[in-house]
N, C-alpha and C. Protein backbone atom coordinates (compact mmCIF):
# COMPACT_ATOMS: atom_id res chain seq x y z
N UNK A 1 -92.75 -50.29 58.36
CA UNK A 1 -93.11 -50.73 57.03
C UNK A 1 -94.43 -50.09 56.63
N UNK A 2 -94.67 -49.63 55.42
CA UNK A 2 -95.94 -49.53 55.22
C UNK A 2 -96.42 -50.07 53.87
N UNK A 3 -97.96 -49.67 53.74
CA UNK A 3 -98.79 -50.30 53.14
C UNK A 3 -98.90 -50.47 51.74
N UNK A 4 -98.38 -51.20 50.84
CA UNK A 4 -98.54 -50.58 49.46
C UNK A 4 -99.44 -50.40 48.74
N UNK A 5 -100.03 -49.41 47.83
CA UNK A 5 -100.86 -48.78 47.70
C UNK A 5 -102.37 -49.19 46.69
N UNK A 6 -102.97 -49.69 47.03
CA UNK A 6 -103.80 -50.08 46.14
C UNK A 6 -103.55 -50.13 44.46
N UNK A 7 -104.22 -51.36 43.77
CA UNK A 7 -103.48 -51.93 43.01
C UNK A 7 -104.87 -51.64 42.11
N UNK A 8 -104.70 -50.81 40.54
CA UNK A 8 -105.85 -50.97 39.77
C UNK A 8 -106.12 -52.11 39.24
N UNK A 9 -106.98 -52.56 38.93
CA UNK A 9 -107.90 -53.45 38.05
C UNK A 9 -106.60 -53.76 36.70
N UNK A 10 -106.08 -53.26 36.14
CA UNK A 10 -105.67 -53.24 34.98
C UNK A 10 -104.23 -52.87 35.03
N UNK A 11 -103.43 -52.75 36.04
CA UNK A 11 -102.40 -52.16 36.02
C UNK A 11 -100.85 -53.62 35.78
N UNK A 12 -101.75 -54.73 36.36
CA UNK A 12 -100.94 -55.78 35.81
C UNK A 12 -100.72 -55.88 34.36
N UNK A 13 -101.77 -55.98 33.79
CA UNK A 13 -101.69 -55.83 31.86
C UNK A 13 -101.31 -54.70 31.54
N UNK A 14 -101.58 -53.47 32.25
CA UNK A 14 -100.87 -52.15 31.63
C UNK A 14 -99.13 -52.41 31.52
N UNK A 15 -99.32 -53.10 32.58
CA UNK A 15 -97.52 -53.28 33.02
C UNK A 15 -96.66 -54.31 31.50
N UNK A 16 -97.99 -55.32 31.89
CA UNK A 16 -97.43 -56.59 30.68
C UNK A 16 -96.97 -56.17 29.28
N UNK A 17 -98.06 -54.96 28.55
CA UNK A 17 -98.26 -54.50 27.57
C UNK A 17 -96.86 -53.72 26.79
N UNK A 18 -96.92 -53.37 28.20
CA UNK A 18 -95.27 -52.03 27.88
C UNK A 18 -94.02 -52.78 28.08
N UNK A 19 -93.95 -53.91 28.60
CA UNK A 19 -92.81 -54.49 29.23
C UNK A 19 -92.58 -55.19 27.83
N UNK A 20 -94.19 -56.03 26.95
CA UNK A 20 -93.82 -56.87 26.25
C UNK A 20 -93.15 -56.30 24.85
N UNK A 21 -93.83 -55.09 24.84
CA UNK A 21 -92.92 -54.28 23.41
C UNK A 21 -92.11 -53.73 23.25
N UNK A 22 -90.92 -53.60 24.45
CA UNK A 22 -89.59 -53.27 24.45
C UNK A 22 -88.76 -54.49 23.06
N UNK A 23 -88.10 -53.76 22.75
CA UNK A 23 -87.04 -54.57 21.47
C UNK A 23 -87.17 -55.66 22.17
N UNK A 24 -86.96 -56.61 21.69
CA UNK A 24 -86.63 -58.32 22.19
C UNK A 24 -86.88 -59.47 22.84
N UNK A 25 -87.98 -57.77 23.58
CA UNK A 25 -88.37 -59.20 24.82
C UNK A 25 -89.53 -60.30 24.30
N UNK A 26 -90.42 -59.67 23.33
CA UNK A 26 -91.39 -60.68 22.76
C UNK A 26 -90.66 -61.92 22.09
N UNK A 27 -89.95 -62.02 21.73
CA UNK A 27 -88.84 -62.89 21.38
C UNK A 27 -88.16 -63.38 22.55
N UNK A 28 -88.00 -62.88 22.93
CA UNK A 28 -86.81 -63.31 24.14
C UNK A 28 -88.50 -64.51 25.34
N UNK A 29 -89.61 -64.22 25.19
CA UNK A 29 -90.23 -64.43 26.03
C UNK A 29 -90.95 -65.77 25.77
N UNK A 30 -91.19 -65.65 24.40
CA UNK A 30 -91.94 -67.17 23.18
C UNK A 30 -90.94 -67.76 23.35
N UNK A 31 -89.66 -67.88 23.31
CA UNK A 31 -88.50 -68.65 23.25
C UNK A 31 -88.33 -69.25 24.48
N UNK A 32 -88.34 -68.68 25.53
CA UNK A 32 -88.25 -69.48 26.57
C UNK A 32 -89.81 -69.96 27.07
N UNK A 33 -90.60 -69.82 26.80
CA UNK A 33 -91.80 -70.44 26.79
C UNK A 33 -91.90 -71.93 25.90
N UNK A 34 -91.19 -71.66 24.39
CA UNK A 34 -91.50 -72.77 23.65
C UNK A 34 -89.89 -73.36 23.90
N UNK A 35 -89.32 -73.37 24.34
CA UNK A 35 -88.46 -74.49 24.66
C UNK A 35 -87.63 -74.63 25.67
N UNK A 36 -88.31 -73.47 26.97
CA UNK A 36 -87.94 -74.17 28.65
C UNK A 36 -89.39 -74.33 29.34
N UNK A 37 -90.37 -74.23 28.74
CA UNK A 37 -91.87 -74.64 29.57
C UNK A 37 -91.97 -73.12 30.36
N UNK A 38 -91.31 -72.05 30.29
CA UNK A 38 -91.77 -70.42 31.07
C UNK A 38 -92.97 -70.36 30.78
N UNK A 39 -94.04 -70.17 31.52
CA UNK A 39 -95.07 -69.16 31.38
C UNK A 39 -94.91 -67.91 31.60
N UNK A 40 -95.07 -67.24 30.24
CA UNK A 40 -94.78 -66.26 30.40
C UNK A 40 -95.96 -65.24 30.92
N UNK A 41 -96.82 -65.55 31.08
CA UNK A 41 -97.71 -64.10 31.84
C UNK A 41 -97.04 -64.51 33.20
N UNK A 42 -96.80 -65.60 33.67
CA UNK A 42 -96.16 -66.18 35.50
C UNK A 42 -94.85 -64.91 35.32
N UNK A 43 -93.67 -65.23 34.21
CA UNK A 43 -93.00 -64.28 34.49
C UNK A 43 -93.05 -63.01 34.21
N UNK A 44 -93.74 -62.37 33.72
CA UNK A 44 -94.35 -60.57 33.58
C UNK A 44 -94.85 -60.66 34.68
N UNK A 45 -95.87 -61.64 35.39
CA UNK A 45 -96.03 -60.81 36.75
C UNK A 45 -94.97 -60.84 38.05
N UNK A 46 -94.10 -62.04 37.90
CA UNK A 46 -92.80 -61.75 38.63
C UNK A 46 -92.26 -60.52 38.13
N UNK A 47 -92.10 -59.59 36.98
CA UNK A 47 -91.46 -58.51 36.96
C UNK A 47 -92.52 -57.75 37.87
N UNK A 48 -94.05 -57.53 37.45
CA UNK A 48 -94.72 -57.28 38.09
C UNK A 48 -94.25 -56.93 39.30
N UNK A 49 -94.92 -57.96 39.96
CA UNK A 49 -94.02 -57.96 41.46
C UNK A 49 -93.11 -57.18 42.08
N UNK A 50 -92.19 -57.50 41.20
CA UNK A 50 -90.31 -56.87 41.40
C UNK A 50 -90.38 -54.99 41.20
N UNK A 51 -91.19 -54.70 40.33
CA UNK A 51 -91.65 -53.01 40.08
C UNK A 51 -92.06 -52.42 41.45
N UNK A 52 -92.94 -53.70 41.84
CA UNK A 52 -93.58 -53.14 43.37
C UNK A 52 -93.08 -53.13 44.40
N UNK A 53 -91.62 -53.87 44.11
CA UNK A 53 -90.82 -54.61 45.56
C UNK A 53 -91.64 -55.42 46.31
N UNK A 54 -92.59 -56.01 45.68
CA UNK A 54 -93.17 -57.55 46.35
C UNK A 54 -92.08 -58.53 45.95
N UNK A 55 -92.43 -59.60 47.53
CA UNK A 55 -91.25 -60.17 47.46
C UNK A 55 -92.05 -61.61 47.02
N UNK A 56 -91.41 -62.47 46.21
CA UNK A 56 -92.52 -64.04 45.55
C UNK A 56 -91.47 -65.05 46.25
N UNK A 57 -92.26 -65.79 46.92
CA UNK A 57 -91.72 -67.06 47.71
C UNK A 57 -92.28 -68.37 46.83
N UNK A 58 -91.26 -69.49 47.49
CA UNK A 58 -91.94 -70.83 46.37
C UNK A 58 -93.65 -70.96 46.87
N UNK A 59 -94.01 -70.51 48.08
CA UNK A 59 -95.64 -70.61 48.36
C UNK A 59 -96.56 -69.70 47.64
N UNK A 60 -95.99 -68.57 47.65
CA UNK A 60 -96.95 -68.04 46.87
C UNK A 60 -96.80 -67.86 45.28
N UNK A 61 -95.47 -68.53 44.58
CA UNK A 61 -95.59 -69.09 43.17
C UNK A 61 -96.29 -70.42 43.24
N UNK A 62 -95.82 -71.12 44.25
CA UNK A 62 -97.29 -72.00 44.06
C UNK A 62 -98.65 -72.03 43.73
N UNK A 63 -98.91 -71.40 44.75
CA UNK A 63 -100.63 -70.71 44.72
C UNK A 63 -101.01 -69.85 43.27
N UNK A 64 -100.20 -68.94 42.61
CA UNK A 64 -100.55 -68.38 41.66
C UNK A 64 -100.61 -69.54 40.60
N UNK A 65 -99.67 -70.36 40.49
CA UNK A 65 -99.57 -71.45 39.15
C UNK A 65 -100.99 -72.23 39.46
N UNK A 66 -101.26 -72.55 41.07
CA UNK A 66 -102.25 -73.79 40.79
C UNK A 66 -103.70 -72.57 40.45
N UNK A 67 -103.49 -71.23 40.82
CA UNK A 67 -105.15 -70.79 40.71
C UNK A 67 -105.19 -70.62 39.22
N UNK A 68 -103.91 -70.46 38.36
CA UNK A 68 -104.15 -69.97 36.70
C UNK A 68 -104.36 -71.20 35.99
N UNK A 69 -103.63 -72.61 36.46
CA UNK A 69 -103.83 -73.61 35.59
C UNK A 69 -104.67 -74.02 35.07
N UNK A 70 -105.66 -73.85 35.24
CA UNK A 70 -107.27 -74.25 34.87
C UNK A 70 -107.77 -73.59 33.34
N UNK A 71 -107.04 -71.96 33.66
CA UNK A 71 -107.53 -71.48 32.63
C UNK A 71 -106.10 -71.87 31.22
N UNK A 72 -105.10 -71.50 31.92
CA UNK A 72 -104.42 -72.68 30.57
C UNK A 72 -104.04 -73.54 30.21
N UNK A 73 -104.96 -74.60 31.22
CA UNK A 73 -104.35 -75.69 30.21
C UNK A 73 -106.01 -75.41 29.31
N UNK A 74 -107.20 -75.22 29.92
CA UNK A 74 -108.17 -75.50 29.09
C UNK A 74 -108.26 -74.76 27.98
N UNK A 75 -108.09 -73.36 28.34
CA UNK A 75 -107.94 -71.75 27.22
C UNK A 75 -106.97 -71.52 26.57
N UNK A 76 -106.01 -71.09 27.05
CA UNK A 76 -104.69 -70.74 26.59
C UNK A 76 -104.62 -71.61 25.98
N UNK A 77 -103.68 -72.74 25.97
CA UNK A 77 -102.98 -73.40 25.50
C UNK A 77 -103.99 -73.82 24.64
N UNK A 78 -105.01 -74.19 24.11
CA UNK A 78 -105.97 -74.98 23.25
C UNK A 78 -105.88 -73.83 22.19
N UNK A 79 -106.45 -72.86 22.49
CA UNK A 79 -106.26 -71.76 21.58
C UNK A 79 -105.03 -71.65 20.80
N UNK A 80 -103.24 -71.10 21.52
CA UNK A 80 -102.66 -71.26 21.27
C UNK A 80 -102.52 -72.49 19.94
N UNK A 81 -102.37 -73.51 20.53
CA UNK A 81 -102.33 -74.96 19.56
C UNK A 81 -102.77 -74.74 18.20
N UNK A 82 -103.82 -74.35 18.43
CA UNK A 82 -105.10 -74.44 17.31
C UNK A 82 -104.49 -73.23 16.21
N UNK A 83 -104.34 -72.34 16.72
CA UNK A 83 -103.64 -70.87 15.92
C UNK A 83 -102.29 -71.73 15.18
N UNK A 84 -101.82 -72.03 16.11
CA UNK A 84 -99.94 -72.35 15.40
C UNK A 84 -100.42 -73.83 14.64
N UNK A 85 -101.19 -74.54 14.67
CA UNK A 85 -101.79 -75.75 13.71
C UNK A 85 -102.37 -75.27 12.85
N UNK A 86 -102.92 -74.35 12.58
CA UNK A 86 -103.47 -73.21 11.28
C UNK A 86 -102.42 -73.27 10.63
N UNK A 87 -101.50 -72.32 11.25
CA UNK A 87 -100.50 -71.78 10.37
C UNK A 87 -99.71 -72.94 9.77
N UNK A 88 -99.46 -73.71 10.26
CA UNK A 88 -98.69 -74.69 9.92
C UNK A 88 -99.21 -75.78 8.88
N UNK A 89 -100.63 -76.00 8.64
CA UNK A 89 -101.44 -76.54 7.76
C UNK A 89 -101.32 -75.94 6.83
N UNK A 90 -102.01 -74.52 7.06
CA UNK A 90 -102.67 -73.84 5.82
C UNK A 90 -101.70 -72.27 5.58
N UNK A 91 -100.34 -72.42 6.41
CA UNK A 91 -99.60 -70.98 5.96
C UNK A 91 -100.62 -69.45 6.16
N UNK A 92 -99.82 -68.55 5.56
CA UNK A 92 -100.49 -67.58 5.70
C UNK A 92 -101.15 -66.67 4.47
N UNK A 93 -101.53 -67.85 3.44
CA UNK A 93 -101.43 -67.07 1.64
C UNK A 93 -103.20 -66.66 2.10
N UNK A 94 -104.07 -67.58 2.35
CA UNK A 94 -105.12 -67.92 2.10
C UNK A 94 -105.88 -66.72 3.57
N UNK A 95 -106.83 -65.34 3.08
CA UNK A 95 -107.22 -64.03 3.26
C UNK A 95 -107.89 -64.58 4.58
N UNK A 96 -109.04 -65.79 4.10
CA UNK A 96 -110.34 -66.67 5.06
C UNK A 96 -109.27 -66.98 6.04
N UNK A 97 -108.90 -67.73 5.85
CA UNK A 97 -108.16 -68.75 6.78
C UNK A 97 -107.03 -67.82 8.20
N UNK A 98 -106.71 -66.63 7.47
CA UNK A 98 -105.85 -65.64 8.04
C UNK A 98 -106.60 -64.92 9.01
N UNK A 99 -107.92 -64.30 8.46
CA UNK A 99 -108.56 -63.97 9.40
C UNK A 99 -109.23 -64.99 10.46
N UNK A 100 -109.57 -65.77 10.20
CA UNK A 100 -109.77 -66.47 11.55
C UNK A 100 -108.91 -67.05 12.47
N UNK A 101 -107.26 -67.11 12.10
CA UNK A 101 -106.50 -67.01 12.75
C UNK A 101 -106.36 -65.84 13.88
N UNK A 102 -106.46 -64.59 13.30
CA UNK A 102 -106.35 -63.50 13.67
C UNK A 102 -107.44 -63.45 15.27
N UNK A 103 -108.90 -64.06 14.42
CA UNK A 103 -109.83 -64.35 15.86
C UNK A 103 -109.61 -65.09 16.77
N UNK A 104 -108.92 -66.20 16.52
CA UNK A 104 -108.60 -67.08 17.53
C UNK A 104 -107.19 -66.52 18.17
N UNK A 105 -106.47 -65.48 17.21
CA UNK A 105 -105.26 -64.73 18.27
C UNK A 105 -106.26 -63.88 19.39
N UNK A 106 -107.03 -62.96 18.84
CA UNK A 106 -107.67 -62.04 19.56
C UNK A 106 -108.77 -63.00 21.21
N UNK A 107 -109.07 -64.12 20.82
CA UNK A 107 -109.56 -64.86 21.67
C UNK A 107 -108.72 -65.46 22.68
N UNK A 108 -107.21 -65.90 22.14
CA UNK A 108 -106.23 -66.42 22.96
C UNK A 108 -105.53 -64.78 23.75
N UNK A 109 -106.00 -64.36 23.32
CA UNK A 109 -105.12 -62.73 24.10
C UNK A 109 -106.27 -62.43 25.02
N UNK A 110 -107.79 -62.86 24.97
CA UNK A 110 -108.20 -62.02 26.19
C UNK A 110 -108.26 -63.31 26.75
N UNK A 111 -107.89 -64.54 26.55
CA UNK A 111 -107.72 -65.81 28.18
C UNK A 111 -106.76 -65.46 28.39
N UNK A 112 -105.65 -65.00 28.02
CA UNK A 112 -104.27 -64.52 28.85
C UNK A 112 -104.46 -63.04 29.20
N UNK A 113 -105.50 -62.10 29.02
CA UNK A 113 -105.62 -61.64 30.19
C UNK A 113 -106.26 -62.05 30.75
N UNK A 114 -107.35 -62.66 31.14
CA UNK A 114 -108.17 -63.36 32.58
C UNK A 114 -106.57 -63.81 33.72
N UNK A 115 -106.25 -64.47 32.56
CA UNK A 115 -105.17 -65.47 32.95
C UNK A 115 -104.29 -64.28 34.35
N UNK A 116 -104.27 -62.94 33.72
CA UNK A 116 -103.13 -62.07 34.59
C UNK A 116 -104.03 -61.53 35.66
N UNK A 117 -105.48 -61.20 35.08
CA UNK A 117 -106.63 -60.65 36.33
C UNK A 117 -106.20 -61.58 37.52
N UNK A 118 -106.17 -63.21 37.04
CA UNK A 118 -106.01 -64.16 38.02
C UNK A 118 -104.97 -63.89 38.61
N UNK A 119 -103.74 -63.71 38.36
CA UNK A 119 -102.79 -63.72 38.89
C UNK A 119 -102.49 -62.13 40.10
N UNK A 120 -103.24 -61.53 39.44
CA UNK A 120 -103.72 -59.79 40.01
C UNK A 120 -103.91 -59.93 41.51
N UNK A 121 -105.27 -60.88 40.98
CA UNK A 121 -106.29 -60.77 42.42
C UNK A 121 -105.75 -62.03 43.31
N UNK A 122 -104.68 -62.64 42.97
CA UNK A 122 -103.06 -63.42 43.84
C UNK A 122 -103.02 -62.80 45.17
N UNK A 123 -102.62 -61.28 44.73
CA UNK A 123 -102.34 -60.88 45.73
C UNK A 123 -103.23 -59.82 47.02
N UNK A 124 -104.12 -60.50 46.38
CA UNK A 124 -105.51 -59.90 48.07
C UNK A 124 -105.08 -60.59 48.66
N UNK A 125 -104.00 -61.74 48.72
CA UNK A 125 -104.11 -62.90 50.07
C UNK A 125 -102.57 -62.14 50.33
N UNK A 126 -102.36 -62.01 49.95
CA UNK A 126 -100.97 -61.43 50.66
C UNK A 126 -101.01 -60.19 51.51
N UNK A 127 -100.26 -59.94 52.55
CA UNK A 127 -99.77 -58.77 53.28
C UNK A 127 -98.99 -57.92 52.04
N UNK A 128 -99.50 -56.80 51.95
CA UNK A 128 -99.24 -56.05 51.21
C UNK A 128 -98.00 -54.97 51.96
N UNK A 129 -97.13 -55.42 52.60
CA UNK A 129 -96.14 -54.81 53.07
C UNK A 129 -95.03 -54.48 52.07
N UNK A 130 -94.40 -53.43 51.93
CA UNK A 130 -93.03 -53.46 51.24
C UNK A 130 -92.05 -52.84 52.39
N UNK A 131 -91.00 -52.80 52.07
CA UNK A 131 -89.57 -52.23 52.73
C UNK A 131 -89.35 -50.88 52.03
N UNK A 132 -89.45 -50.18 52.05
CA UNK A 132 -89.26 -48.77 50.93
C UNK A 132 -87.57 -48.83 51.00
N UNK A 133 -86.74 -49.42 51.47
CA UNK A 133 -85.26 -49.67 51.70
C UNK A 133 -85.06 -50.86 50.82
N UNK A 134 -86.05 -51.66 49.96
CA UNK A 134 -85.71 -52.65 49.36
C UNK A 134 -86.29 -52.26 47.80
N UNK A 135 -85.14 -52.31 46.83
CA UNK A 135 -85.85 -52.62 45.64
C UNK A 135 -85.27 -53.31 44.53
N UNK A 136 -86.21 -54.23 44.73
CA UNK A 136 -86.25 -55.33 44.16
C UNK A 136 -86.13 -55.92 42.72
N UNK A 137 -86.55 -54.27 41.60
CA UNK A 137 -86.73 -54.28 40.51
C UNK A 137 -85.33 -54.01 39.91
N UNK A 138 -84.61 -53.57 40.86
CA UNK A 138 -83.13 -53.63 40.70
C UNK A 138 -82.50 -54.62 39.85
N UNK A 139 -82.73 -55.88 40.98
CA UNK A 139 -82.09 -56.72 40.71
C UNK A 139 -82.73 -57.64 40.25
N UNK A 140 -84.57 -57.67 39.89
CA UNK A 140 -85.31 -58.92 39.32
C UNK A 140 -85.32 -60.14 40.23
N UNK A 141 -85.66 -59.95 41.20
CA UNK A 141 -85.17 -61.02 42.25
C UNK A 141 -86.66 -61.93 41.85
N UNK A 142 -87.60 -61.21 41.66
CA UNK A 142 -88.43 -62.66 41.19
C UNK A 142 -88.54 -63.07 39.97
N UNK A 143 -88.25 -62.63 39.32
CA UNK A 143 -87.96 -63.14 38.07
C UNK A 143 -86.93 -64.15 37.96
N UNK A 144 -85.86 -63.72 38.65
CA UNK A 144 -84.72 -65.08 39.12
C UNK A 144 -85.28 -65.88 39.43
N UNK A 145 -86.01 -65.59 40.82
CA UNK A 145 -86.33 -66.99 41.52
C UNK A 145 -87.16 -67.96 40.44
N UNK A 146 -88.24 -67.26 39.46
CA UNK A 146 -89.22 -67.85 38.89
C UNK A 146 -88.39 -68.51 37.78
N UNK A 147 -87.08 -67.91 37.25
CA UNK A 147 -86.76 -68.91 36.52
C UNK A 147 -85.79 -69.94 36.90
N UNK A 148 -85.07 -69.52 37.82
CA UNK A 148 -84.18 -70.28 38.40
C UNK A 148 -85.00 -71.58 38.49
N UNK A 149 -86.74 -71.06 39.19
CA UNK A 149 -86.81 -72.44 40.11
C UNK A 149 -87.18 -73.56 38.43
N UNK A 150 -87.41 -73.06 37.19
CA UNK A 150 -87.80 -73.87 35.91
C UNK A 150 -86.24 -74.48 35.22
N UNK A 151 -85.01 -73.67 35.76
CA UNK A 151 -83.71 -74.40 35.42
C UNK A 151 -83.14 -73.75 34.44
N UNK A 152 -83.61 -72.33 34.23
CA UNK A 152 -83.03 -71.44 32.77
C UNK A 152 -81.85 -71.39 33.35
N UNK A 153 -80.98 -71.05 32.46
CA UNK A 153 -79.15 -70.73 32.85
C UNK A 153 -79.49 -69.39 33.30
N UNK A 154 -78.43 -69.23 34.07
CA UNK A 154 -77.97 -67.20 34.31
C UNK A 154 -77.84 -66.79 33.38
N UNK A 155 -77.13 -67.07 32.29
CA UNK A 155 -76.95 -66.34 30.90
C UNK A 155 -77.86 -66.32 29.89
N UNK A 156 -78.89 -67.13 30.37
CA UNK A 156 -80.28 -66.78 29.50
C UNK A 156 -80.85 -65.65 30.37
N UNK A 157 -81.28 -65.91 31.65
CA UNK A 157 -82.08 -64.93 32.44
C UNK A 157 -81.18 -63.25 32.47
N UNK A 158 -80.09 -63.50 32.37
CA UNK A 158 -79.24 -62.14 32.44
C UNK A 158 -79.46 -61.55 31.12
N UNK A 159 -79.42 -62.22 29.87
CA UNK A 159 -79.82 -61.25 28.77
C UNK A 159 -81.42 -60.95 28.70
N UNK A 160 -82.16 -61.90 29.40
CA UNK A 160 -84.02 -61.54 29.58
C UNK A 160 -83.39 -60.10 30.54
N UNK A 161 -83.31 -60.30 31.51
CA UNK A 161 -83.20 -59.25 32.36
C UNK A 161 -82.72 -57.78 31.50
N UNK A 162 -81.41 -57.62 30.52
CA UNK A 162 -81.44 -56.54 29.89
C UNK A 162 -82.26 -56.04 29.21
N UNK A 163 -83.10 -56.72 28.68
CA UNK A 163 -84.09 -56.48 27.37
C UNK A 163 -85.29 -55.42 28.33
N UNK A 164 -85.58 -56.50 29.96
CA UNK A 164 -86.35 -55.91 30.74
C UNK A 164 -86.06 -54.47 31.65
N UNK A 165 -84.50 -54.34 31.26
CA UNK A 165 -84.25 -53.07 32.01
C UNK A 165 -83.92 -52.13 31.30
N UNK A 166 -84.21 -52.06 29.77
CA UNK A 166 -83.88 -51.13 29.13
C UNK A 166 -84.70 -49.79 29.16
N UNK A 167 -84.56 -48.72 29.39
CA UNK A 167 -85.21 -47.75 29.42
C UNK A 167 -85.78 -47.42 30.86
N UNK A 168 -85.26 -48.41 31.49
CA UNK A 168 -86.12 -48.80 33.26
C UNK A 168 -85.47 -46.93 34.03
């Protein structure tokens, strides 16, 4: 087995960035966030993962959920709230009100990246072993597991999965 190869600073969000602007998946990703509870930076870095042929066990989705929670329930999600309670008050006519939406998007986008740094630096605790005979991105095996273990159907995760293998 050998070693897999050092991991940049930024290569988790580089990953997130490109994955999230394929046709559908930004849609496909808010949707199961706002009405199966997905976190979705948890599942971009299970694709994550799956690119690298790292393999995600229920221990170490454990460990990643309890080290990020801090920052969303306090960051994320407050932010979030606050943005979609804008819109929903005051619409989108009013120029003032739009732009400071816009700041509090730009503020909720860099706690969800901390949010993925966190999830990044996950894996210094891990053995960084892969199988070069295993790949994993094939078949999304953590991405399954991560949604399986939240209760999405196969036929939700199988059309996430196309959106995620298009162009792969």
């Amino acid at each position: 087995m050998a070693s897999a190869p050092p991991v940049a600073p930024s290569s988790f969000w580089d990953f997130s960035l490109q994955l999230y602007v394929r046709p559908g998946v930004a849609d496909s990703c808010l949707q199961l966030q706002d009405e199966q509870g997905v976190n979705v930076n948890l599942l971009l870095w299970c694709a994550w993962l799956d690119a690298q042929d790292l393999i995600l066990d229920a221990g170490r989705l454990h460990s990643a959920q309890k080290r990020i929670h801090g920052w969303d329930e306090h960051y994320v999600l407050p932010l979030r709230q606050l943005r979609r309670r804008m819109k929903a008050e005051f619409g989108t006519t009013n120029a003032d009100i739009e732009a400071l939406r816009t700041q509090i998007k730009q503020a909720e986008l860099l706690a969800e990246k901390q949010v993925q740094l966190l999830l990044e630096s996950e894996l210094s605790t891990w053995h960084k072993e892969v199988d070069p005979a295993v790949d994993s991105s094939a078949d999304w095996s953590n991405v399954r597991f991560y949604l399986h273990h939240l209760s999405v159907t196969e036929a939700t995760i199988a059309r996430l999965l196309e959106l995620f293998a298009v162009d792969c």
